[in-house]
Protein backbone atom coordinates (compact mmCIF):
# COMPACT_ATOMS: atom_id res chain seq x y z
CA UNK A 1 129.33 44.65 73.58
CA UNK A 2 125.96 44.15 72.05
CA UNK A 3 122.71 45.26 73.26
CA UNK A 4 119.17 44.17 72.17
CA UNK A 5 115.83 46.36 73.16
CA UNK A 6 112.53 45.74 72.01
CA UNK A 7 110.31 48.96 71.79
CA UNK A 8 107.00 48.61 71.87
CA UNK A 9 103.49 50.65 72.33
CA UNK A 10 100.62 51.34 69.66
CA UNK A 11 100.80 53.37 66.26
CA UNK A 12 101.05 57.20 67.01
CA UNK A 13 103.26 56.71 69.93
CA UNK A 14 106.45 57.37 68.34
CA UNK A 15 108.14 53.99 68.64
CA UNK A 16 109.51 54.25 64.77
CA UNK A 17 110.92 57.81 66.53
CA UNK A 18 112.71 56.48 69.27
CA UNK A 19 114.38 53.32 66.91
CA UNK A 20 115.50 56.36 64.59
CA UNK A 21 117.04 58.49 67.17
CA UNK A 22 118.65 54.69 68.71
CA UNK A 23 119.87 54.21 65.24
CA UNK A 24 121.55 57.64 63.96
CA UNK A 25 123.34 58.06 67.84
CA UNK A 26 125.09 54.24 67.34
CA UNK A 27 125.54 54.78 63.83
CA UNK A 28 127.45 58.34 64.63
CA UNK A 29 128.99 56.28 67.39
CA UNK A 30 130.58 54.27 64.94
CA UNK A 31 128.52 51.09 66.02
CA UNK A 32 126.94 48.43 64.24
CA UNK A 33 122.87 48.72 64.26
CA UNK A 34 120.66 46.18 62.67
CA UNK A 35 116.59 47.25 63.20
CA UNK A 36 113.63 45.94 62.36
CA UNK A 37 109.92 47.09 62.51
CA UNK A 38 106.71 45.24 63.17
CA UNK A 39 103.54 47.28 62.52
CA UNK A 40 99.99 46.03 63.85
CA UNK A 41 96.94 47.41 61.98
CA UNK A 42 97.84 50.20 59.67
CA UNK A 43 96.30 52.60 61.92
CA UNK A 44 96.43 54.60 64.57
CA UNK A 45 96.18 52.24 67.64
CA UNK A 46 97.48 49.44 66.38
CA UNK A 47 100.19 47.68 68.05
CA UNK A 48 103.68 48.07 66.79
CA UNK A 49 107.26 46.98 67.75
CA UNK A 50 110.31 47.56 66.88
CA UNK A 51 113.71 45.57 67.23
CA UNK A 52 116.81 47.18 67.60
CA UNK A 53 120.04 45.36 67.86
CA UNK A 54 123.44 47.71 68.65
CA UNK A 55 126.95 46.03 69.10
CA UNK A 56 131.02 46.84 68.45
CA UNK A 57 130.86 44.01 66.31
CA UNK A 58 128.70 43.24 62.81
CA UNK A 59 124.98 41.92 63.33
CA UNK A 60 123.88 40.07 60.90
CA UNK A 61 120.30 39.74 62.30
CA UNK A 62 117.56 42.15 63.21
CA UNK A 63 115.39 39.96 65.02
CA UNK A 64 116.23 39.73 68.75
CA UNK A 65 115.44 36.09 69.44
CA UNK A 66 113.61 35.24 72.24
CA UNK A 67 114.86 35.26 75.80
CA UNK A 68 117.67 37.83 74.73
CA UNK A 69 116.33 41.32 75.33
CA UNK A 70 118.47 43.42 77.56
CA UNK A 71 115.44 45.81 77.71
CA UNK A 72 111.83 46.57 76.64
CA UNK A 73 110.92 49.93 76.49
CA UNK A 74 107.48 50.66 76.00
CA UNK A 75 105.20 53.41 75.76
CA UNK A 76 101.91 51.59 77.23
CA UNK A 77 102.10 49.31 79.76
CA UNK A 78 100.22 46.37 78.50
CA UNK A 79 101.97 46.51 75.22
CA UNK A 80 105.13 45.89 77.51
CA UNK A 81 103.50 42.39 78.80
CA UNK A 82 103.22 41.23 75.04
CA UNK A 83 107.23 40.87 74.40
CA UNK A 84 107.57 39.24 77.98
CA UNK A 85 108.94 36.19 76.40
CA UNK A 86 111.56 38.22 74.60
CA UNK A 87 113.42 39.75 78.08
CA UNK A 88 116.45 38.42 79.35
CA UNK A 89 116.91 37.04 82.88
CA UNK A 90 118.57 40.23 84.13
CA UNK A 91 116.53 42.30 81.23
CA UNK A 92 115.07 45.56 82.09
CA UNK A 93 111.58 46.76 81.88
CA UNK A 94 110.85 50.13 80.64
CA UNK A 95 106.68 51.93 80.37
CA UNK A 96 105.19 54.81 80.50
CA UNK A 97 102.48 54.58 83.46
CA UNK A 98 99.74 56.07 81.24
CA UNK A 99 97.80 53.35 79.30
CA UNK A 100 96.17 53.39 76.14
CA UNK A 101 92.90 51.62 76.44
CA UNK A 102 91.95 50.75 72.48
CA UNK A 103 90.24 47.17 73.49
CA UNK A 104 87.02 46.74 75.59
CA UNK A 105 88.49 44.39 77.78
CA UNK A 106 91.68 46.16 78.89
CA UNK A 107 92.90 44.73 81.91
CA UNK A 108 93.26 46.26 85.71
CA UNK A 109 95.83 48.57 85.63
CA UNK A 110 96.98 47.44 88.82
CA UNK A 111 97.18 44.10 87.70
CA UNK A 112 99.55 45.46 85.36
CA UNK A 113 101.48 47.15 87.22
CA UNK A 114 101.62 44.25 90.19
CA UNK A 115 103.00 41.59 87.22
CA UNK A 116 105.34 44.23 86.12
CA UNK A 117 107.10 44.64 89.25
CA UNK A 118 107.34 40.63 89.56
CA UNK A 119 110.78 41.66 87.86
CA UNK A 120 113.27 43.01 89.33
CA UNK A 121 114.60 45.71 86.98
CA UNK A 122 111.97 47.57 86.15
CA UNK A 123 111.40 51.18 85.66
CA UNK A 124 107.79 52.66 85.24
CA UNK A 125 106.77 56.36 85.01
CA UNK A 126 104.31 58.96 83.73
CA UNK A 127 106.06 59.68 80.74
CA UNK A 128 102.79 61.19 78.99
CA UNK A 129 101.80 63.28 81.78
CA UNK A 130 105.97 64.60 82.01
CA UNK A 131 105.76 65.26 78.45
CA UNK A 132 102.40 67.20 79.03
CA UNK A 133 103.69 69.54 81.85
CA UNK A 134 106.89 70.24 79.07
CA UNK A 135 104.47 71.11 76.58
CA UNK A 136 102.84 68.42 74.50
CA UNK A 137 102.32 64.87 74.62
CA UNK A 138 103.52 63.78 71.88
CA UNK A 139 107.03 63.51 73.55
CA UNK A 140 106.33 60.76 75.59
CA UNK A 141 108.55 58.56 73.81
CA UNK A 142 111.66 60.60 74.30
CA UNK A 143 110.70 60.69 77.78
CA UNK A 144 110.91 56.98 77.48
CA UNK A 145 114.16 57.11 75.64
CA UNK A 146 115.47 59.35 78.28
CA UNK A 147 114.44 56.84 81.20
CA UNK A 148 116.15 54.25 79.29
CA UNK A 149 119.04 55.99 78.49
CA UNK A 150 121.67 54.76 81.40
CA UNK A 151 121.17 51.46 80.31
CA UNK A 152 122.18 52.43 76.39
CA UNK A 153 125.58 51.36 75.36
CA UNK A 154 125.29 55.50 73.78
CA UNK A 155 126.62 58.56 75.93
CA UNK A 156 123.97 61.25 76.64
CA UNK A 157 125.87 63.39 73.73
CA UNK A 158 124.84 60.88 71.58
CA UNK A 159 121.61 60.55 72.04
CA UNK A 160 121.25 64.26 72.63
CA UNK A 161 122.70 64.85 69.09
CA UNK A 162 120.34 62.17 66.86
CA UNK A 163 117.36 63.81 68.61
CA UNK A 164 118.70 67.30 67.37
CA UNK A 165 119.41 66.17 64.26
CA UNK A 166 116.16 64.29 63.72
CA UNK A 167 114.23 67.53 64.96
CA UNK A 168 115.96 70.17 63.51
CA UNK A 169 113.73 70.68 60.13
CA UNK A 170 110.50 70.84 62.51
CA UNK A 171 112.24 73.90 64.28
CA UNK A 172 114.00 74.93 67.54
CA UNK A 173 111.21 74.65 69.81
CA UNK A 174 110.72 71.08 68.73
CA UNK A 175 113.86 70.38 69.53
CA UNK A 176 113.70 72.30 72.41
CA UNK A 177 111.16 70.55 73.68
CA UNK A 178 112.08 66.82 72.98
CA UNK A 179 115.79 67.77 74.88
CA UNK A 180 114.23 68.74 77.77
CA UNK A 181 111.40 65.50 77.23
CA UNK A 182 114.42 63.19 76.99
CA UNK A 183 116.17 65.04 80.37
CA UNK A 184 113.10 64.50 82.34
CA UNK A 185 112.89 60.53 81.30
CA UNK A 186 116.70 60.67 82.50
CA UNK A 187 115.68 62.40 85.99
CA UNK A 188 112.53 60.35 86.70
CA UNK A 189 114.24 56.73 85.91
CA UNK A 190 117.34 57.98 88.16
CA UNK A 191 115.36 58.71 91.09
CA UNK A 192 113.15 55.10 90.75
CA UNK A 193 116.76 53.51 90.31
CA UNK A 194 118.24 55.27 93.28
């Protein structure tokens, strides 16, 4: 078994959070993990991606070569369209709805959305505004994480613990709300799947 996903949005979205919680649930799953981090400007709004590589077996590298991407999951759309090249045949595509317009020239977002669905496994929802209704916005990526989490070679407990663990110092409302943030992704990408 080895899965590859490339996560992707801008700086401040949480990607780095969502590689983390990835990471500690396969590492306490006794799986191998390699990861590796790209970062765009070192500011907020920059584009970053992450590559995370989980398997039964050793990796020995953290870059998921092209055309070998089970999944992207991304937390703006047109971020998603960037790693393209990276996605499998039977890949799956992952993004919030919401966009984060940081360039003048930020394309139609129904053009988006039309060359996103050219693929057949695809999942998109309005992870921001889910994360909104649950309390803040800033959970958005768990959302994410959530809607991608059928297709994770990690059981629910898992991924349930890392997030608890990786929350816990901030307090129990945190991780309070980032359960219920990841439940939600869960429920929405279900009911697009079904």
């Amino acid at each position: 078994m080895k899965t590859n996903i490339i996560i992707a949005g801008v700086g401040g979205q949480g990607i780095l959070t969502i590689s983390t919680i990835l990471d500690m649930a396969a590492f306490n799953n006794n799986l191998y993990i390699k990861q590796s981090e790209v970062h765009g400007m070192s500011q907020r709004g920059g584009a970053v991606q992450s590559h995370v590589r989980i398997s039964d077996k050793e990796v020995f590298s953290d870059l998921i070569p092209l055309g070998k991407a089970d999944m992207i999951i991304s937390v703006e759309p047109m971020e998603l369209l960037r790693y393209l090249p990276y996605l499998k045949e039977d890949g799956w595509l992952i993004t919030d709805a919401e966009p984060f317009v940081n360039i003048p020239n930020y394309p139609e977002m129904e053009e988006l959305f039309d060359k996103i669905k050219t693929y057949p496994n695809h999942i998109i929802i309005n992870a921001t505004e889910e994360a909104k209704k649950i309390g803040t916005s800033k959970a958005a990526n768990v959302v994410m994480l959530g809607a991608a989490s059928n297709l994770l070679p990690i059981d629910e407990t898992g991924l349930l613990k890392a997030i608890t663990d990786l929350f816990n110092r901030k307090g129990e409302r945190v991780v309070n709300i980032n359960i219920e943030a990841f439940r939600k992704g869960k429920e929405l990408a279900l009911a697009v799947i079904n």
